[in-house]
N, C-alpha and C. Protein backbone atom coordinates (compact mmCIF):
# COMPACT_ATOMS: atom_id res chain seq x y z
N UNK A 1 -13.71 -68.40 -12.00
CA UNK A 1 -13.17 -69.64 -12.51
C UNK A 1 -14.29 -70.45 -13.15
N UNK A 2 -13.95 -71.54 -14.18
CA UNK A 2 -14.87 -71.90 -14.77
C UNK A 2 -15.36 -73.13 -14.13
N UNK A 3 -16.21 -73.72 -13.45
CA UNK A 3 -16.76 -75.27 -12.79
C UNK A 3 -17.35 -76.01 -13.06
N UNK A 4 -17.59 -76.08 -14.35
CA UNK A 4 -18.30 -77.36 -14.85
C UNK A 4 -17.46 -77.92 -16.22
N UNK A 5 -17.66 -79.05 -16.41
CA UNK A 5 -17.09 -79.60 -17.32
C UNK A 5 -17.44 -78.70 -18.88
N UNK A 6 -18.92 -78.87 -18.67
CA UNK A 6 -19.46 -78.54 -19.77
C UNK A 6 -18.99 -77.28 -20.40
N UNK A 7 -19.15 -75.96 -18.67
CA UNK A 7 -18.50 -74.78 -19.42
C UNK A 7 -17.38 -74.68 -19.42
N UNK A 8 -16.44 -75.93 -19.15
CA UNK A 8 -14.66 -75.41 -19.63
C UNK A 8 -15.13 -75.95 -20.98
N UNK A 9 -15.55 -76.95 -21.42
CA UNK A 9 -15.72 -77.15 -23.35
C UNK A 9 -16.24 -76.26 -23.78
N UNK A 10 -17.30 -75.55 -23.80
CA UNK A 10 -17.53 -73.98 -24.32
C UNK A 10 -16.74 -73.30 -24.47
N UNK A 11 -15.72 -72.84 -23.67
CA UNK A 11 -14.65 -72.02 -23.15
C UNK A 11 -13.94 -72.79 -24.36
N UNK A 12 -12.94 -73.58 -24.35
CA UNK A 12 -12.23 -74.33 -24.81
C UNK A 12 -12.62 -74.14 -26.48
N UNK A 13 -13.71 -74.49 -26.64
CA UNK A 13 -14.11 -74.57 -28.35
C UNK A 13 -14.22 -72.81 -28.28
N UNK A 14 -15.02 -71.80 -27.75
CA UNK A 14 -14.87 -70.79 -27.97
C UNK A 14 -13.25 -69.71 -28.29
N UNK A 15 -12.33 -70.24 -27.16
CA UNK A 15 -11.27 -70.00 -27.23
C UNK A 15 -10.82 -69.70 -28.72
N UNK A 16 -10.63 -71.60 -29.15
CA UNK A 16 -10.00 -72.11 -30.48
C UNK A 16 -10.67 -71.24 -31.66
N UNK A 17 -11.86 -71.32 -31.62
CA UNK A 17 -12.36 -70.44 -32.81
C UNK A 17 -11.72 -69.57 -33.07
N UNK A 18 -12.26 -68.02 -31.83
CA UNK A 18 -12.06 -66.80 -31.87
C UNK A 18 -10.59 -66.57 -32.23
N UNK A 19 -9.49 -67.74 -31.41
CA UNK A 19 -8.34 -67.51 -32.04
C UNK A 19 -7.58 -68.61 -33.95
N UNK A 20 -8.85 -69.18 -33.95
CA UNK A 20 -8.33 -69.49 -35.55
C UNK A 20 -9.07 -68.09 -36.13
N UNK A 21 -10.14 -67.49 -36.02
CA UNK A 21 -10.51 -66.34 -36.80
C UNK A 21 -9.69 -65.08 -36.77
N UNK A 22 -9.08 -64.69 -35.65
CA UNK A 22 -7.83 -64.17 -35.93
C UNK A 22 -6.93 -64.46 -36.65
N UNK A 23 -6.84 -65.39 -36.64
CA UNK A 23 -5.37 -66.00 -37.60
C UNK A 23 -3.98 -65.81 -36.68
N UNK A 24 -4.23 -66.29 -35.27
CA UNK A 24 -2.94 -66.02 -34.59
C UNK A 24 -2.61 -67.68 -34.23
N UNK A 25 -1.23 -67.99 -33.90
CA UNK A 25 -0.86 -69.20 -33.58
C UNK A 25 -1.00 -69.41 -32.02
N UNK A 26 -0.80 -69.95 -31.71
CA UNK A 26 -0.82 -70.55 -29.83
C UNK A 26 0.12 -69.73 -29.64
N UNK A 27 1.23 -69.72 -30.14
CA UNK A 27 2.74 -68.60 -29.44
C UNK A 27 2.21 -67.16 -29.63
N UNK A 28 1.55 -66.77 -30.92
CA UNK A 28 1.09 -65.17 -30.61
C UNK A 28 0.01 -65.27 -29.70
N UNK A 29 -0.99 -66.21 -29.64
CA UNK A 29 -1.95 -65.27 -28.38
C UNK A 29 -1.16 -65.48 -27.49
N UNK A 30 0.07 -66.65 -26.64
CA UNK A 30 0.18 -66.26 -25.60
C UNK A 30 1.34 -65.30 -25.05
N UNK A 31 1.77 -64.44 -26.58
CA UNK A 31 2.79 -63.56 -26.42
C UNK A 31 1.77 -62.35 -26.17
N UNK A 32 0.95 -62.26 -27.04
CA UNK A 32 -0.14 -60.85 -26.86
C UNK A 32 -0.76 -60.62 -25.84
N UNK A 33 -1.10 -62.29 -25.22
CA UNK A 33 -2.37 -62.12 -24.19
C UNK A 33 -1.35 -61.77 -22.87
N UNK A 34 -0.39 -62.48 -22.46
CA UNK A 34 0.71 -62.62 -21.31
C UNK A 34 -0.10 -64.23 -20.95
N UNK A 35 -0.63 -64.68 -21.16
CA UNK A 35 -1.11 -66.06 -21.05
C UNK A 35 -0.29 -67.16 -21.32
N UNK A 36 0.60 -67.93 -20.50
CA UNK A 36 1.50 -69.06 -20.96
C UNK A 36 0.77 -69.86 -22.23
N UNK A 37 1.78 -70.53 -23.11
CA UNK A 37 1.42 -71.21 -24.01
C UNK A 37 0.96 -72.93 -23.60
N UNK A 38 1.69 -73.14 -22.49
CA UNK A 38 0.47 -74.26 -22.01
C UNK A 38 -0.64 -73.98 -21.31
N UNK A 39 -0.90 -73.17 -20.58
CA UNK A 39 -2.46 -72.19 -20.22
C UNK A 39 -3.01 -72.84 -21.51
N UNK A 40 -2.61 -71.90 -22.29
CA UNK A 40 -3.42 -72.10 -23.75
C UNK A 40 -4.03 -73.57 -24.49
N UNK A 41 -2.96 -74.28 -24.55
CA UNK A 41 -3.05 -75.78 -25.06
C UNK A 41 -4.07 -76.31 -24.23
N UNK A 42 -3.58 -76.38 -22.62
CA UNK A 42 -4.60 -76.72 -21.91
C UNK A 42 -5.90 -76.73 -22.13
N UNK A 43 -6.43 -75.14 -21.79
CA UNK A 43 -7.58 -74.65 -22.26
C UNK A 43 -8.45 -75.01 -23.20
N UNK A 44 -7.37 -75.12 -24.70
CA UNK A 44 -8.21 -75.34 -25.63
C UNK A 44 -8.28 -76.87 -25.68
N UNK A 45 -8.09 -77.77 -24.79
CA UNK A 45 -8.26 -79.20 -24.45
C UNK A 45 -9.10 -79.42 -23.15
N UNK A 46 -9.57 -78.20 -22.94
CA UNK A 46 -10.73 -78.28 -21.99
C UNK A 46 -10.55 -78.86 -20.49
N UNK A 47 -8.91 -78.34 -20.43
CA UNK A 47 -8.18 -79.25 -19.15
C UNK A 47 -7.61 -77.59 -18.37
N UNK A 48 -7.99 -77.88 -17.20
CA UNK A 48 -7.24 -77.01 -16.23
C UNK A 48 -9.06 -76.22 -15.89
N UNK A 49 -8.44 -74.92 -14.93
CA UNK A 49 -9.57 -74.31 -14.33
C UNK A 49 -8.97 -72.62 -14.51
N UNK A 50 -9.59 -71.82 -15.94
CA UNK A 50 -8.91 -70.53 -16.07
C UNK A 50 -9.45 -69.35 -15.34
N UNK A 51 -8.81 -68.32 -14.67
CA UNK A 51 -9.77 -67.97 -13.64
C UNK A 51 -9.80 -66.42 -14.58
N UNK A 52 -10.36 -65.31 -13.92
CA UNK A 52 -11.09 -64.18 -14.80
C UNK A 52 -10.43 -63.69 -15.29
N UNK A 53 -8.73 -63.51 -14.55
CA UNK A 53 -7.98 -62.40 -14.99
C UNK A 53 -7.37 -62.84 -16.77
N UNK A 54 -7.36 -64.83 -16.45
CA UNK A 54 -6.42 -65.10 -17.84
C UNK A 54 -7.59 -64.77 -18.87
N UNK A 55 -9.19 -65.10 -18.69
CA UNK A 55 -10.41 -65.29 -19.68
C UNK A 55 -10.42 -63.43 -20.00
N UNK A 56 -10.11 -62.29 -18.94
CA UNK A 56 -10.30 -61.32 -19.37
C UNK A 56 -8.95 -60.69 -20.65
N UNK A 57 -8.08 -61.49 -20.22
CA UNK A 57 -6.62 -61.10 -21.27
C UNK A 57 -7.17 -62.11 -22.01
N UNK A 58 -7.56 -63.12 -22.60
CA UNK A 58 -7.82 -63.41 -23.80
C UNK A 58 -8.91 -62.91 -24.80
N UNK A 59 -9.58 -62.57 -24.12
CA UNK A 59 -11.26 -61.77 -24.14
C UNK A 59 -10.59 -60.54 -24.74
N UNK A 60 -9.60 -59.31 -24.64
CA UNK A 60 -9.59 -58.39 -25.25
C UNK A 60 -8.27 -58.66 -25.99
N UNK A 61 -7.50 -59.72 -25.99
CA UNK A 61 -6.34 -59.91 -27.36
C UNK A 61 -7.47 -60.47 -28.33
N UNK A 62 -8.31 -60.98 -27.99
CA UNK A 62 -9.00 -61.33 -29.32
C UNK A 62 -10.08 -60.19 -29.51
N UNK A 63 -10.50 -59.40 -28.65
CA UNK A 63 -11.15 -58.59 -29.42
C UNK A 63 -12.81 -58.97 -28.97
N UNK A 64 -12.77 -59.53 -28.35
CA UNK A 64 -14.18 -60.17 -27.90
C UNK A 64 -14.90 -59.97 -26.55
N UNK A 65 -15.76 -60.42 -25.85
CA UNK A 65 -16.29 -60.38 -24.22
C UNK A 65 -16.13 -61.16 -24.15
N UNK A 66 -16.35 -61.44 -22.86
CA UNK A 66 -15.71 -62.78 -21.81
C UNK A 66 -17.20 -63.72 -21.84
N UNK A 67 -17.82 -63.01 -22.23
CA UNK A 67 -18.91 -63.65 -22.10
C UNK A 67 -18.97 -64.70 -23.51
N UNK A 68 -18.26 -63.63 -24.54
CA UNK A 68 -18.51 -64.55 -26.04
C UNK A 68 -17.85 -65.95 -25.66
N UNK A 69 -16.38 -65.83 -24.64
CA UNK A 69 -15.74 -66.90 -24.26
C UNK A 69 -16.15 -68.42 -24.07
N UNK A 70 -17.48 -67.92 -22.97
CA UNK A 70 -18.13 -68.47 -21.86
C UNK A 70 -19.50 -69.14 -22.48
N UNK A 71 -20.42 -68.35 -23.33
CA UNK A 71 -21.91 -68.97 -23.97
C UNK A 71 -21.83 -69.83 -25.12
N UNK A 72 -22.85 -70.35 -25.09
CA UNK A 72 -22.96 -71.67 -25.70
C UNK A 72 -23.79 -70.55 -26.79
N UNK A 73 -24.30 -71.55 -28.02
CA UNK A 73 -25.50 -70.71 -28.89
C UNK A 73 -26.41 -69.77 -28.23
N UNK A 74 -26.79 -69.18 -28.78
CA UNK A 74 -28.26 -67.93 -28.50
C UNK A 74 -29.10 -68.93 -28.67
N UNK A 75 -30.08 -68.73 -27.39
CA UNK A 75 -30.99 -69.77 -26.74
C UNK A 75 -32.72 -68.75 -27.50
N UNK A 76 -32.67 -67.45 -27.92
CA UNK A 76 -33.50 -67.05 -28.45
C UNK A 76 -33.48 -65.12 -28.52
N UNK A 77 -34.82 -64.61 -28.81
CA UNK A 77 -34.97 -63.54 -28.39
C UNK A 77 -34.65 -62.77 -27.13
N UNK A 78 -34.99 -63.38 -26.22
CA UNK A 78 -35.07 -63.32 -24.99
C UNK A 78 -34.31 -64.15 -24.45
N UNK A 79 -33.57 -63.46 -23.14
CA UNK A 79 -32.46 -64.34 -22.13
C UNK A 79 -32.28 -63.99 -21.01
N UNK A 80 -33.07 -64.90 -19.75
CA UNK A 80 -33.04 -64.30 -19.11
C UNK A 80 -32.52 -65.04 -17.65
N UNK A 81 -31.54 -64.21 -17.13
CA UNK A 81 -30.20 -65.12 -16.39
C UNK A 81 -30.46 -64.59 -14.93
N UNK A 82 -30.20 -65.99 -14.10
CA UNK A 82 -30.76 -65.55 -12.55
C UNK A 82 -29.65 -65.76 -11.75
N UNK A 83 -29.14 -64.68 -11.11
CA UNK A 83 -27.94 -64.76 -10.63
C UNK A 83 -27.43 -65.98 -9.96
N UNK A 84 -28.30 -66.57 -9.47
CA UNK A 84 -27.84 -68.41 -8.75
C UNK A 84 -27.24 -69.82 -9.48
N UNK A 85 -27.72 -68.76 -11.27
CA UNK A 85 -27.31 -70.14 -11.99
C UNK A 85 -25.98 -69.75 -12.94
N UNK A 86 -25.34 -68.55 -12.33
CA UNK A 86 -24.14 -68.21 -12.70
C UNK A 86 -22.82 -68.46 -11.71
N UNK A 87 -22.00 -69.05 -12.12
CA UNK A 87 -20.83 -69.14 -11.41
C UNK A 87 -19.83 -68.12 -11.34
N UNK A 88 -19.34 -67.53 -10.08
CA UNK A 88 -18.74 -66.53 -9.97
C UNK A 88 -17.14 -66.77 -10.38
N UNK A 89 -16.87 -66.00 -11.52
CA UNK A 89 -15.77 -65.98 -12.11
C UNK A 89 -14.87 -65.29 -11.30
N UNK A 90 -14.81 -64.89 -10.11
CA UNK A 90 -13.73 -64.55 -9.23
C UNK A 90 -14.32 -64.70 -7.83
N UNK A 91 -13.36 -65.37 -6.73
CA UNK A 91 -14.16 -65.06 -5.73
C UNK A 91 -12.97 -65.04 -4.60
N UNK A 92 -13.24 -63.74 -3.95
CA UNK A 92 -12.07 -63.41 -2.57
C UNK A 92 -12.04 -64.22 -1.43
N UNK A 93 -10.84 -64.00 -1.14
CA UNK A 93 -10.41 -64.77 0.45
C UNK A 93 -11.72 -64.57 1.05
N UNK A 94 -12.62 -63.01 1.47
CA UNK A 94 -13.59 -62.66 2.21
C UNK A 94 -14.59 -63.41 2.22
N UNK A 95 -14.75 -64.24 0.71
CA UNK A 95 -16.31 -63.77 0.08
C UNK A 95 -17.05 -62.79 -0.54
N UNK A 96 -16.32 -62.18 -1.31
CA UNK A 96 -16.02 -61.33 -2.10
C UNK A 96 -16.23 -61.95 -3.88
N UNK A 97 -17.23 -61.37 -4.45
CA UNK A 97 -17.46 -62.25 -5.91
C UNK A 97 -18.02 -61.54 -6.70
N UNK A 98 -17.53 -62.20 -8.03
CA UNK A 98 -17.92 -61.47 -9.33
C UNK A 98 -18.75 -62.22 -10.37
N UNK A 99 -19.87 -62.08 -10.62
CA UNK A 99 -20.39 -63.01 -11.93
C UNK A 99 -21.09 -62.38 -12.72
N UNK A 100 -19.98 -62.76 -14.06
CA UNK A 100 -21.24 -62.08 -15.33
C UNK A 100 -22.24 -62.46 -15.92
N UNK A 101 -22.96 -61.55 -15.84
CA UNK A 101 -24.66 -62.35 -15.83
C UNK A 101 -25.11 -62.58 -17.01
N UNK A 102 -24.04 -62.09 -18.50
CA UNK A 102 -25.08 -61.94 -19.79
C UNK A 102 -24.18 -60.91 -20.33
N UNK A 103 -23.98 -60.95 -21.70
CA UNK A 103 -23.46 -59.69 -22.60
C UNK A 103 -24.34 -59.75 -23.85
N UNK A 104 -24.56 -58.56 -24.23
CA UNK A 104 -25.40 -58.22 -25.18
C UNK A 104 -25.06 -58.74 -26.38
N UNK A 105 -25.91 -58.44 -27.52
CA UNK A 105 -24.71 -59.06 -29.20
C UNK A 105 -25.03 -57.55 -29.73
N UNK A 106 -24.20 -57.69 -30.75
CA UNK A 106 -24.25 -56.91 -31.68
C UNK A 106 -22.92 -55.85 -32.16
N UNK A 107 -22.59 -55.61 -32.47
CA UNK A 107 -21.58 -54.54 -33.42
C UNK A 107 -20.69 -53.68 -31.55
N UNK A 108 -21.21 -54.15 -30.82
CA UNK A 108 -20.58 -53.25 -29.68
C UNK A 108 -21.30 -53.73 -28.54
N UNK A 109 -20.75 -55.12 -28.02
CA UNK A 109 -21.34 -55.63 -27.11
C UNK A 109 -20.91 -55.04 -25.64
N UNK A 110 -22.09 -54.90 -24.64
CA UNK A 110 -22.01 -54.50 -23.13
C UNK A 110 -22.29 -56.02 -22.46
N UNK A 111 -20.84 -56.22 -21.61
CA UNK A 111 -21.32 -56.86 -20.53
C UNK A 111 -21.65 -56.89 -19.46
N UNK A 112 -22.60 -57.63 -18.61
CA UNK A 112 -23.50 -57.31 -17.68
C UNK A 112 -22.33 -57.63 -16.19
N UNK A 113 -22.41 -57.84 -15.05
CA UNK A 113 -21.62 -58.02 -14.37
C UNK A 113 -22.64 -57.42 -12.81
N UNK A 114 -22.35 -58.76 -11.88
CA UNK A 114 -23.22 -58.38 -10.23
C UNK A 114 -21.61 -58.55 -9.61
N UNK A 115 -21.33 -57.62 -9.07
CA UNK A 115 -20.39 -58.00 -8.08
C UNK A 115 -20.74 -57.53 -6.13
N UNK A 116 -20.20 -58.51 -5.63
CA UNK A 116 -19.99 -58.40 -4.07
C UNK A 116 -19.06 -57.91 -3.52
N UNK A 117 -18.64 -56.99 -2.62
CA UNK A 117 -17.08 -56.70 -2.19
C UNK A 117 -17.09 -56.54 -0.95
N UNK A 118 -16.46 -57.40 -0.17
CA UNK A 118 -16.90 -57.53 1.01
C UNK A 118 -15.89 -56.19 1.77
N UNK A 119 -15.90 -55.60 3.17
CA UNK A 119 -15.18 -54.60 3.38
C UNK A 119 -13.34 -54.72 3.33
N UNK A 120 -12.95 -53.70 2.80
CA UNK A 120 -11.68 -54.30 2.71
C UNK A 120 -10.82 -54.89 1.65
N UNK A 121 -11.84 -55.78 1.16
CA UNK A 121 -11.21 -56.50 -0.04
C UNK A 121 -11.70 -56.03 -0.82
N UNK A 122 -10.10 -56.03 -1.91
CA UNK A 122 -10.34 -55.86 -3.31
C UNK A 122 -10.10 -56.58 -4.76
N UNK A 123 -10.67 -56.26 -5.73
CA UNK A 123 -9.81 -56.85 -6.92
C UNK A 123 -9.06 -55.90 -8.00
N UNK A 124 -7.57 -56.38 -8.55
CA UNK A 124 -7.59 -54.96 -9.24
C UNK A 124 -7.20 -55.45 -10.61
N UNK A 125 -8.08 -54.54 -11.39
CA UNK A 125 -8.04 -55.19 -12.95
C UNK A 125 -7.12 -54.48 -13.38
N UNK A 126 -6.52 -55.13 -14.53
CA UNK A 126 -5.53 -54.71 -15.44
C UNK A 126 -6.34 -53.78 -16.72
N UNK A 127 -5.19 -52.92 -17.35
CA UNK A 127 -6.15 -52.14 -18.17
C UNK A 127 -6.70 -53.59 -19.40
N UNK A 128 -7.91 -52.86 -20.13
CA UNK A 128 -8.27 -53.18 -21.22
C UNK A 128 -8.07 -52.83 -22.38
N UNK A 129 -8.11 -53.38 -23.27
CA UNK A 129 -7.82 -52.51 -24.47
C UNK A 129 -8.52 -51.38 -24.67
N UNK A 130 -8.25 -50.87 -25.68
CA UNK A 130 -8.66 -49.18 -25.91
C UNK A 130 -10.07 -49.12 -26.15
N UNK A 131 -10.64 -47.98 -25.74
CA UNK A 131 -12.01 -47.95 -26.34
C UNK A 131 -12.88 -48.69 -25.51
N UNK A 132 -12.54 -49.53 -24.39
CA UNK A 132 -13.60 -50.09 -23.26
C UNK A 132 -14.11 -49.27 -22.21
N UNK A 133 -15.09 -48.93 -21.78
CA UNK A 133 -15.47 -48.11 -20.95
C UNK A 133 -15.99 -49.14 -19.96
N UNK A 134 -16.19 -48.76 -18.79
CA UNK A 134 -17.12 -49.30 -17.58
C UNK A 134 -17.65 -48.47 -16.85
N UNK A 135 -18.76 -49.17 -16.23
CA UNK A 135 -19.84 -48.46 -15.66
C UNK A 135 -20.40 -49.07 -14.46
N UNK A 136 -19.89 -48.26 -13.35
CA UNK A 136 -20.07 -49.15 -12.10
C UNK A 136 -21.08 -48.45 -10.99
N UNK A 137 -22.39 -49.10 -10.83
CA UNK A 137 -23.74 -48.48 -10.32
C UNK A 137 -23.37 -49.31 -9.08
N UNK A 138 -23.29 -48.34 -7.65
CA UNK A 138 -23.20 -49.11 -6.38
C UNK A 138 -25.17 -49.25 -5.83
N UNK A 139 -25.22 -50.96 -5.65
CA UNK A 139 -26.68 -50.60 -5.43
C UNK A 139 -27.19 -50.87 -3.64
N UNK A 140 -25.57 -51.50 -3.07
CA UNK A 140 -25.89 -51.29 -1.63
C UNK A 140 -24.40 -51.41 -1.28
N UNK A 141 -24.46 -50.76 0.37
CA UNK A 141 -22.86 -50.58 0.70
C UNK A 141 -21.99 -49.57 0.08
N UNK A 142 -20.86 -49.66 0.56
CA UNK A 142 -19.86 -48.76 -0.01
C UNK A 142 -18.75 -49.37 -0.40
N UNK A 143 -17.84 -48.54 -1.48
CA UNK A 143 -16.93 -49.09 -2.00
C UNK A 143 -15.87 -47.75 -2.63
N UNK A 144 -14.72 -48.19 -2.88
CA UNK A 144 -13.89 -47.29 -3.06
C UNK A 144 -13.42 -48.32 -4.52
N UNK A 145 -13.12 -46.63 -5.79
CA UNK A 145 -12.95 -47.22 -6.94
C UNK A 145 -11.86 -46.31 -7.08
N UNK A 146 -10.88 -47.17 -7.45
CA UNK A 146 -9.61 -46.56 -7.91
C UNK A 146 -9.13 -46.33 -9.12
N UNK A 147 -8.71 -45.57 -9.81
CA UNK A 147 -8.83 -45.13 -11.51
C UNK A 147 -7.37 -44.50 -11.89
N UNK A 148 -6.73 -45.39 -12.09
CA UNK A 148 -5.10 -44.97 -12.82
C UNK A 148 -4.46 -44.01 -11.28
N UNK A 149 -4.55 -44.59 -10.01
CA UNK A 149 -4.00 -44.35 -8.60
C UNK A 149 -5.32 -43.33 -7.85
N UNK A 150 -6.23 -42.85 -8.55
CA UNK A 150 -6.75 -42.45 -7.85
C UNK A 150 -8.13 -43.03 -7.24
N UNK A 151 -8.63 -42.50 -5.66
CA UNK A 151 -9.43 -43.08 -5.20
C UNK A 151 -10.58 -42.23 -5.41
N UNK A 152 -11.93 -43.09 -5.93
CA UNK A 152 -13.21 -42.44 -5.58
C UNK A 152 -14.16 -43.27 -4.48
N UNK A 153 -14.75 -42.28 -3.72
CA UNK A 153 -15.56 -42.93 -2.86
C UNK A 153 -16.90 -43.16 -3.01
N UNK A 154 -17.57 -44.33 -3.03
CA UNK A 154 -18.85 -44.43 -3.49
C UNK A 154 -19.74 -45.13 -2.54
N UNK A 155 -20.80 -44.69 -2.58
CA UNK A 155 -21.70 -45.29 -1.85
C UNK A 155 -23.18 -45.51 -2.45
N UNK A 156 -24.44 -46.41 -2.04
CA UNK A 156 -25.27 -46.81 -2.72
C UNK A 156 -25.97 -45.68 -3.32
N UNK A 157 -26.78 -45.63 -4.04
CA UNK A 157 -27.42 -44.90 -4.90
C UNK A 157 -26.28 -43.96 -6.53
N UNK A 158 -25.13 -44.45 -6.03
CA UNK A 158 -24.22 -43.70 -7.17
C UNK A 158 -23.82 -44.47 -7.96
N UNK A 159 -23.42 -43.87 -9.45
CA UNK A 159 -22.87 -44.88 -10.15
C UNK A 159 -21.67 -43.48 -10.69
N UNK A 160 -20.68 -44.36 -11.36
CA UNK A 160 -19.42 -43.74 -11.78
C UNK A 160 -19.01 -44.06 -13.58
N UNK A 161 -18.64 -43.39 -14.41
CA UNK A 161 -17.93 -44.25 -15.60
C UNK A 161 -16.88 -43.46 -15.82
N UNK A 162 -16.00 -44.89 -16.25
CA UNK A 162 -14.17 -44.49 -16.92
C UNK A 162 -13.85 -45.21 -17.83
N UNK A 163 -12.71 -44.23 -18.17
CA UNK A 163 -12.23 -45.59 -19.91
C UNK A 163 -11.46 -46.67 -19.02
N UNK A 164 -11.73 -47.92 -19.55
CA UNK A 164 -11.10 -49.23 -18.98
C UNK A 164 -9.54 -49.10 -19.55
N UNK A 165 -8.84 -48.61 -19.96
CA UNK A 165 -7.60 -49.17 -20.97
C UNK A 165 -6.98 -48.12 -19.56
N UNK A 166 -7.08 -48.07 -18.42
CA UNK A 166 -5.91 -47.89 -17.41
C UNK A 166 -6.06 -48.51 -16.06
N UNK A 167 -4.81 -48.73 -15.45
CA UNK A 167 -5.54 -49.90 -13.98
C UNK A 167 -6.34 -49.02 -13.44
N UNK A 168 -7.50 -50.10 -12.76
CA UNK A 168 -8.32 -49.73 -12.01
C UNK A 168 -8.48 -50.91 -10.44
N UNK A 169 -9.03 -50.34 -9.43
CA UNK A 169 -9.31 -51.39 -8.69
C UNK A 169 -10.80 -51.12 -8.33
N UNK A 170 -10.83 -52.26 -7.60
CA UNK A 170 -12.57 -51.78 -7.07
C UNK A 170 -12.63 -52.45 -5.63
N UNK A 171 -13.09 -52.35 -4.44
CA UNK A 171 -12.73 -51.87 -3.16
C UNK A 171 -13.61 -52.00 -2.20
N UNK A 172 -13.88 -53.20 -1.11
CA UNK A 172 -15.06 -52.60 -1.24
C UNK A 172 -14.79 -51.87 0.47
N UNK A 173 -15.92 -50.67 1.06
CA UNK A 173 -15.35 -50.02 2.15
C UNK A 173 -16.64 -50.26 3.46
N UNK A 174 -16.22 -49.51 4.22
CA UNK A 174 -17.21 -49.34 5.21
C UNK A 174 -17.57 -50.62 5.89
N UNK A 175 -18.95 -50.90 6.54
CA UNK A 175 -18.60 -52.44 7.12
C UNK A 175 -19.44 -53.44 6.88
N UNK A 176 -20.22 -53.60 6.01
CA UNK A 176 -20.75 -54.30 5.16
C UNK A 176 -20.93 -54.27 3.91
N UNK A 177 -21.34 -55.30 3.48
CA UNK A 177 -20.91 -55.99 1.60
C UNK A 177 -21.61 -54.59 0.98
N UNK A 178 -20.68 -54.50 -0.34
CA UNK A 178 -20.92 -53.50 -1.33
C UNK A 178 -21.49 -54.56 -2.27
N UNK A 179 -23.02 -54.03 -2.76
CA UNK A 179 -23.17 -54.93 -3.89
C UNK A 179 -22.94 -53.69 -4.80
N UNK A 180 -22.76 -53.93 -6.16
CA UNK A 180 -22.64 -53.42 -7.88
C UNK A 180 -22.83 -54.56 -8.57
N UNK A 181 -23.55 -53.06 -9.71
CA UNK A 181 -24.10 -53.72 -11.28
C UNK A 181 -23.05 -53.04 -12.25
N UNK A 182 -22.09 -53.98 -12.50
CA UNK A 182 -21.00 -53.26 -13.61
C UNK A 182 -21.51 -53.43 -14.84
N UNK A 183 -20.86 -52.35 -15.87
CA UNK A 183 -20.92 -52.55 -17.41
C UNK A 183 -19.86 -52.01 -17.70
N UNK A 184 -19.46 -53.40 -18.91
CA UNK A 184 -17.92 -53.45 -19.74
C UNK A 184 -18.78 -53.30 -20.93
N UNK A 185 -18.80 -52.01 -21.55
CA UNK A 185 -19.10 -51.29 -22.62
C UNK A 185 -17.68 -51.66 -23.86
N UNK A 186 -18.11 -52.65 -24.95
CA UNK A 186 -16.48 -53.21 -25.90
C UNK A 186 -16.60 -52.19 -26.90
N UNK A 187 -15.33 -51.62 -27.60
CA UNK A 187 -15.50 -51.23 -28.71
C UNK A 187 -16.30 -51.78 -30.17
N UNK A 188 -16.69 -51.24 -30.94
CA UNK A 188 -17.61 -52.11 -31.78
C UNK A 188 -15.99 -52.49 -32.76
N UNK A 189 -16.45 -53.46 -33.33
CA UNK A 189 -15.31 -54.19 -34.21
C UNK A 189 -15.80 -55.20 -34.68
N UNK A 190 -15.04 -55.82 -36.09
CA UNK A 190 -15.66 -56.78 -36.48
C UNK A 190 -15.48 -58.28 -35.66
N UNK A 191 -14.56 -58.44 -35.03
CA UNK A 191 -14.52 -60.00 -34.11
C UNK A 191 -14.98 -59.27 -32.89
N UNK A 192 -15.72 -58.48 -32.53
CA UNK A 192 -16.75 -58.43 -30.86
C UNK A 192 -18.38 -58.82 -31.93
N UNK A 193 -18.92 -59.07 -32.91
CA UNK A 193 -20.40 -59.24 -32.89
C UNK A 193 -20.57 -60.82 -32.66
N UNK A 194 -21.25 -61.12 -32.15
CA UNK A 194 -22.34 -62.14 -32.04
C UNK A 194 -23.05 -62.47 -32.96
């Protein structure tokens, strides 16, 4: 979810852009995205609190990362983001959390992503559009990743990749916190560059 004033106006002006550069009206993104059309109005008035699942369905009806959503200008060459000064864009009953730390620019942006999963709990994403891949490196704990019904079992030192465009969940198992370093690998296109 987004918690500061400042980054729902980012959000909000980012929104409006990406969807005047489409050329879609408020009723098509929120027919495309499944996003109500006051969600939307809201949003782009910098009112309400949108949490990952609506920023990730607007993020691939437009064709973009969640991150393009979320950043203000490119601060330089170099960027370098410390997990304490990111707000976790999802966070479970458990304590269970997700924050993206940074997405790359260019013609086929990767976004960065630390997640926590505490035992037990899960989150389960909806597919992405076509052509998204992810890449999920377990770097402590265990966790169970589920991929269009099926379960894989993972534990630290492994990492896994699948095409994003079918449900997936992610899980976490055993009896303490699973940390992961995800990557949302976007198709290159002309509205994903930076």
């Amino acid at each position: 979810m987004v918690e500061t004033a400042a980054a729902l106006r980012t959000v909000a002006h980012n929104v409006r852009a990406a969807r005047t550069r489409a050329g879609l009206s408020l009723e098509e993104l929120s027919r495309r995205s499944q996003v109500s059309k006051g969600a939307l109005v809201a949003l782009e008035k910098a009112q309400g609190n949108p949490n990952l699942v609506t920023l990730v369905r607007l993020a691939d009806t437009l064709g973009i990362s969640v991150s393009d959503l979320m950043q203000g200008p490119p601060e330089g060459r170099v960027r370098i983001v410390a997990a304490d000064t990111v707000a976790p864009l999802w966070t479970g009953e458990r304590g269970s959390e997700a924050r993206l730390m940074l997405t790359t620019s260019g013609p086929a942006p990767v976004e960065v992503w630390r997640w926590q999963l505490e035992p037990d709990e899960e989150y389960p994403s909806h597919p992405h559009q076509a052509g998204v891949v992810e890449t999920v490196s377990v770097t402590a704990g265990r966790m169970t990743l589920i991929v269009d019904g099926t379960e894989h079992a993972m534990e630290a030192g492994q990492t896994a990749t699948f095409d994003g465009d079918t449900p997936h969940t992610y899980r976490g198992s055993g009896t303490e916190t699973c940390s992961l370093i995800m990557t949302v690998h976007l198709p290159p296109g002309p509205a994903s560059t930076t």
